[in-house]
Protein backbone atom coordinates (compact mmCIF):
# COMPACT_ATOMS: atom_id res chain seq x y z
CA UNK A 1 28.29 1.97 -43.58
CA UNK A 2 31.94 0.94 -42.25
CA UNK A 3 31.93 3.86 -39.75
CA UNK A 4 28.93 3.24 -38.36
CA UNK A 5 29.46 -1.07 -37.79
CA UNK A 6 32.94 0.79 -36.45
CA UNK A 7 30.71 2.72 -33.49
CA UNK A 8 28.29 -0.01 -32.90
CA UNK A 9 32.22 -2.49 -32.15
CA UNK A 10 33.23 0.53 -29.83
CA UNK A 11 30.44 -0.45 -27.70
CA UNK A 12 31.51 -4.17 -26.88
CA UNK A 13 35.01 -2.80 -24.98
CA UNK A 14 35.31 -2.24 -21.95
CA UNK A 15 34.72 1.11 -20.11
CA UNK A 16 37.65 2.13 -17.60
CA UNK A 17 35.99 4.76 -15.97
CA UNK A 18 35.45 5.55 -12.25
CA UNK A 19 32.82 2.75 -10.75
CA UNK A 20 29.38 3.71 -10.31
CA UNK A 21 28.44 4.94 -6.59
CA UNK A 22 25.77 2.36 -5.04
CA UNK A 23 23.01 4.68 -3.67
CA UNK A 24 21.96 3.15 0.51
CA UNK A 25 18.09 1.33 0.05
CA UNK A 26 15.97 4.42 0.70
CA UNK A 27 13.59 3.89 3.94
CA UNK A 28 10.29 4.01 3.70
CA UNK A 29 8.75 6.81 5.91
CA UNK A 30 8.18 5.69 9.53
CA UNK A 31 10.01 2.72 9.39
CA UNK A 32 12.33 4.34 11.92
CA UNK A 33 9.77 5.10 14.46
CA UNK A 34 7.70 1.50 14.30
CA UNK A 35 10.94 0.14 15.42
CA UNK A 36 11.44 2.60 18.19
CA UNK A 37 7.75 2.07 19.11
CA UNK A 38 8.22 -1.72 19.10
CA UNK A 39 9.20 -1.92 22.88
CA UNK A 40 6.24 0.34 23.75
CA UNK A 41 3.39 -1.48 22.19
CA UNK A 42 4.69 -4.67 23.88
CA UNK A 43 4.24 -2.91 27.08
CA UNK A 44 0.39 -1.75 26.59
CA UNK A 45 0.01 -4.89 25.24
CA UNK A 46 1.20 -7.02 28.54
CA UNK A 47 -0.66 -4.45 30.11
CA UNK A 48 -4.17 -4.74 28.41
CA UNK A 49 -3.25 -8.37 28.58
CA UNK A 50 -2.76 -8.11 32.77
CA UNK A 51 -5.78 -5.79 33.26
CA UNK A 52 -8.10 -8.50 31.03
CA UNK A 53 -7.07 -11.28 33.54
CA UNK A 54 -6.95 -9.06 36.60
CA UNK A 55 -11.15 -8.30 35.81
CA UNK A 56 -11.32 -11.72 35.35
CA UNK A 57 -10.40 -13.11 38.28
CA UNK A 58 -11.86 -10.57 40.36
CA UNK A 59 -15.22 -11.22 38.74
CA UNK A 60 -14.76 -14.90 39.38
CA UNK A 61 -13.58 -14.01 43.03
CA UNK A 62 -17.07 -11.91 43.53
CA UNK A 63 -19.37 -14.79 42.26
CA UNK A 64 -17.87 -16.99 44.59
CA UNK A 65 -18.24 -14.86 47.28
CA UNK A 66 -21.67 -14.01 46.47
CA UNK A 67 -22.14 -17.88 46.45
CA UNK A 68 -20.63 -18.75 49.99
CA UNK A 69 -22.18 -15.47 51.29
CA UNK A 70 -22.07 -16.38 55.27
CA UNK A 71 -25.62 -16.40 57.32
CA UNK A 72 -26.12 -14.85 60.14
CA UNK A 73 -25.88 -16.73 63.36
CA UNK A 74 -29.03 -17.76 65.07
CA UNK A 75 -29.35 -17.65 69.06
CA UNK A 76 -32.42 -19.09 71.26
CA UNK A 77 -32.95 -19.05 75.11
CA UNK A 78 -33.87 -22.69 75.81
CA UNK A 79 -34.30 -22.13 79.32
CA UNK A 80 -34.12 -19.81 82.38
CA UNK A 81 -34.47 -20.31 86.05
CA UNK A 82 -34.28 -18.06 89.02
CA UNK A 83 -33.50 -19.88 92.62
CA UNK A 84 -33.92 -16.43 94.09
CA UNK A 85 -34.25 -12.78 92.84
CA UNK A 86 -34.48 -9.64 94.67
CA UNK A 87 -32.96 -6.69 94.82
CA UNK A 88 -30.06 -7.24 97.45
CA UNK A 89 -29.16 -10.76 95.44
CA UNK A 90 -29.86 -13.47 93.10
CA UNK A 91 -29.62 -16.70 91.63
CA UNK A 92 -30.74 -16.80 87.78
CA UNK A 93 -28.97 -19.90 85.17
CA UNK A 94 -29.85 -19.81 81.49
CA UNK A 95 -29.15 -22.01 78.86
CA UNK A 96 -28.24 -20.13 75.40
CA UNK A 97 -27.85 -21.81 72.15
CA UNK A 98 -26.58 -20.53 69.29
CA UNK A 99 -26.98 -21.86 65.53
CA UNK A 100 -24.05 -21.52 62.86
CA UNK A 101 -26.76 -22.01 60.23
CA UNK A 102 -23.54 -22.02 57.65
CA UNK A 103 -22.64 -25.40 55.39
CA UNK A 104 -18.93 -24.06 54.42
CA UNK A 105 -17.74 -21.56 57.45
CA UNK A 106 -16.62 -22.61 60.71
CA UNK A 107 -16.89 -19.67 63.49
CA UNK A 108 -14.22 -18.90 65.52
CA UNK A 109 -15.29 -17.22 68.94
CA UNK A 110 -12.13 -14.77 69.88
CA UNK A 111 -14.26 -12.89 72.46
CA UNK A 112 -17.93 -14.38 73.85
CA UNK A 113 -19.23 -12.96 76.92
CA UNK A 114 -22.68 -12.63 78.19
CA UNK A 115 -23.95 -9.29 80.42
CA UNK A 116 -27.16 -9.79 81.94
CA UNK A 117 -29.47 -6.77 82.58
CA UNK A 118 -32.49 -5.70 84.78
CA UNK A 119 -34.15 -2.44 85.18
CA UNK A 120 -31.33 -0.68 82.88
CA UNK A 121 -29.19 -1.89 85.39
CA UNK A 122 -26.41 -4.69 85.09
CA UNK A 123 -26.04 -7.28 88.01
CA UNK A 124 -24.29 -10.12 85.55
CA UNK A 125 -21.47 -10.81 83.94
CA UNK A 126 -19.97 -14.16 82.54
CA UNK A 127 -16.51 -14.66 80.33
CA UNK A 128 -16.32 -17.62 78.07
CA UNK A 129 -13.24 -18.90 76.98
CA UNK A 130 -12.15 -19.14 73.22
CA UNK A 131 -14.04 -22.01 70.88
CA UNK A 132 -14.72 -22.84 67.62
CA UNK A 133 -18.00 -24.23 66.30
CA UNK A 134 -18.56 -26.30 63.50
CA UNK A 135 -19.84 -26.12 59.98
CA UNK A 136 -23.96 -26.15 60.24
CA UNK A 137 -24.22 -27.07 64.31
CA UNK A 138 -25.55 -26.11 67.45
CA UNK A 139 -23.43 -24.62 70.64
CA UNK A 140 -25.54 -24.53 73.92
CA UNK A 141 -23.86 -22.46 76.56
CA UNK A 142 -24.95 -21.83 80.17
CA UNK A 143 -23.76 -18.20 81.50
CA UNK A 144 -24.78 -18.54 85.68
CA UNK A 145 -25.17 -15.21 86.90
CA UNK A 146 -25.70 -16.07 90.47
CA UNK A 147 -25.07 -13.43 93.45
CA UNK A 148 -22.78 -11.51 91.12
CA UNK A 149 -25.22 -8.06 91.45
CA UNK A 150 -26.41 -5.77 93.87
CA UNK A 151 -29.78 -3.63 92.31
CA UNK A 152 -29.88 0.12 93.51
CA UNK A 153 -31.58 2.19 90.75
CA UNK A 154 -35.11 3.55 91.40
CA UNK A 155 -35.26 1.97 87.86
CA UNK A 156 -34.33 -1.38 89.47
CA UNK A 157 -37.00 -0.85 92.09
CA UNK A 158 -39.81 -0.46 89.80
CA UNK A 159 -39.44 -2.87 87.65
CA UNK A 160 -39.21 -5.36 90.33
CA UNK A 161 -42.21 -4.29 91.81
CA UNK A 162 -44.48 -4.64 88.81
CA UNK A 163 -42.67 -7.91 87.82
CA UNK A 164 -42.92 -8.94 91.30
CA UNK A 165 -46.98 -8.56 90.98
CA UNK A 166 -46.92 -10.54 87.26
CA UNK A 167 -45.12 -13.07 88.37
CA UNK A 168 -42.34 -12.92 85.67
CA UNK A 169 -39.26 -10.93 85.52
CA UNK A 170 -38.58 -9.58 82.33
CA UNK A 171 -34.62 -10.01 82.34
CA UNK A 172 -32.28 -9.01 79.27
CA UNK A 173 -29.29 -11.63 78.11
CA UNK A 174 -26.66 -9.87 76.32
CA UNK A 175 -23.79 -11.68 74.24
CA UNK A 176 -21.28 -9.82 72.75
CA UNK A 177 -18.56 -11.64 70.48
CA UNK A 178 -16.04 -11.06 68.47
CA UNK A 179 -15.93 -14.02 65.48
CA UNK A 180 -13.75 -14.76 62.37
CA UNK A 181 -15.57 -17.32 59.69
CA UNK A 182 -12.89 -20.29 58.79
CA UNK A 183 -13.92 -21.83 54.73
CA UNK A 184 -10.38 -23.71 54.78
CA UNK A 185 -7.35 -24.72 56.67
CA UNK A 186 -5.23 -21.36 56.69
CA UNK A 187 -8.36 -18.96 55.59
CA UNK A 188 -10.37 -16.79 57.96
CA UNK A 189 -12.81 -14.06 56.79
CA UNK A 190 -12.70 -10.18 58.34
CA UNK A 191 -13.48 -9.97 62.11
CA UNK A 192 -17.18 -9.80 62.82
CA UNK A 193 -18.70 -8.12 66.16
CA UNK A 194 -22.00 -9.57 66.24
CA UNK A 195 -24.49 -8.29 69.48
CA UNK A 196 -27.12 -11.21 70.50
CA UNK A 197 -30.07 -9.26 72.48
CA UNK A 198 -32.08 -11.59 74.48
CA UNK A 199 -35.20 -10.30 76.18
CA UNK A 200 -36.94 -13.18 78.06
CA UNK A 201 -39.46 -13.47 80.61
CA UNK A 202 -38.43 -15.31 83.80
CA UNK A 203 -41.12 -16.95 86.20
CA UNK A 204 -40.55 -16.07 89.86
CA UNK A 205 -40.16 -18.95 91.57
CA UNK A 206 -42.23 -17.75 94.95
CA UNK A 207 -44.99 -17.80 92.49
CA UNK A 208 -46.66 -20.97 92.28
CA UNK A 209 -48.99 -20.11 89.24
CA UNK A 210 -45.81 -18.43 87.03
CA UNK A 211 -43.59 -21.12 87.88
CA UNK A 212 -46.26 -23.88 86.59
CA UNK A 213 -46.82 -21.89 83.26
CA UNK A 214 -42.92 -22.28 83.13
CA UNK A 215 -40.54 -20.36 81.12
CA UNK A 216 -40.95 -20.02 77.37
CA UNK A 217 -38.11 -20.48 74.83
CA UNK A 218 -36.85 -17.25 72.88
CA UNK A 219 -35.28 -16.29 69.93
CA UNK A 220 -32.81 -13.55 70.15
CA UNK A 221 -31.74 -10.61 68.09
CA UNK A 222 -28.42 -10.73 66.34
CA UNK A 223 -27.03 -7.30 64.97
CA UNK A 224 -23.96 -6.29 62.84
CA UNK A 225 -22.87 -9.37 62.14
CA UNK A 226 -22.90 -8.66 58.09
């Protein structure tokens, strides 16, 4: 009984013996490659971010424009008049107008001339200066084409024989422009080219009867202006 309280004592001193190694915290598995990864998922992550608000705002950006889609422009021969028309001269004023039909687009006219045609043939040509038209108004221009053509085409010829004999010449009015749309201050749209055909029917004024049934208004064809 003695030796054995005398082993249970030995216990209670203290052991001089070499210290006990502490063992580094074991890592779990992967723990080294989430951190590496770290930088990378912030990346797709400002990336799926930027691509979520780049759809956005280009959706947005469409249904406006679908909104404010611009109208064509509208053109109407009011009124024509020939002083004198044969084929050796002439004397032929017309009064255009033209329609920005738009409520939010101003048109900008960097080119607007007018070419007038008759038998295939052109004897008329009239430059307009730069202008600007208003939001939802009307523009009334008057291209003059007097004396400006000499008619030599057996086309030419023809024509003005059976128009001659009807008492109406049938005379075509080109305009050919070259527009930008203005919504605000320092925006213009794309450059637009829009052709305005006008075919009209012109009483001769050596004809008493075509001059009293007087000349008739016309709307014109506008192409590729959307």
């Amino acid at each position: 009984m003695a030796n054995r309280e005398h082993k249970v004592d030995h216990l209670d001193q203290r052991f001089h013996g070499p210290p006990v190694p502490v063992l580094p915290p074991v890592e779990q598995p992967g723990a080294a490659s989430r951190r590496v990864a770290d930088p990378y998922a912030l990346c797709c992550r400002a990336f799926r971010v930027l691509t979520i608000v780049a759809i956005a705002v280009g959706v947005v950006a469409l249904v406006l424009w679908l909104v404010s889609l611009p109208s064509a422009l509208k053109a109407y021969v009011d009124a024509a008049e020939l002083t004198r028309f044969d084929l050796g001269n002439d004397g032929k004023q017309d009064q255009l107008r033209i329609r920005n039909p738009n409520r939010d687009q101003a048109v900008l006219y960097r080119r607007l001339e007018a070419v007038a045609l008759y038998g295939g043939e052109r004897f008329g040509y009239v430059d307009f200066p730069r202008m600007r038209q208003g939001r939802k108004s009307t523009m009334v221009i008057r291209p003059s084409f007097r004396g400006q053509g000499v008619l030599t085409g057996a086309s030419a010829a023809t024509a003005f024989r059976r128009d001659k004999e009807r008492g109406f010449f049938n005379i075509i009015v080109k305009l050919h422009t070259r527009v930008r749309l203005k919504a605000m201050i320092f925006v213009d749209s794309v450059e637009y080219r829009p052709d305005m055909d006008c075919y009209i029917r012109v009483p001769d004024p050596s004809n008493a009867t075509a001059v009293a049934l007087g000349f008739t208004a016309t709307r014109c064809h506008v192409d590729g202006f959307l």
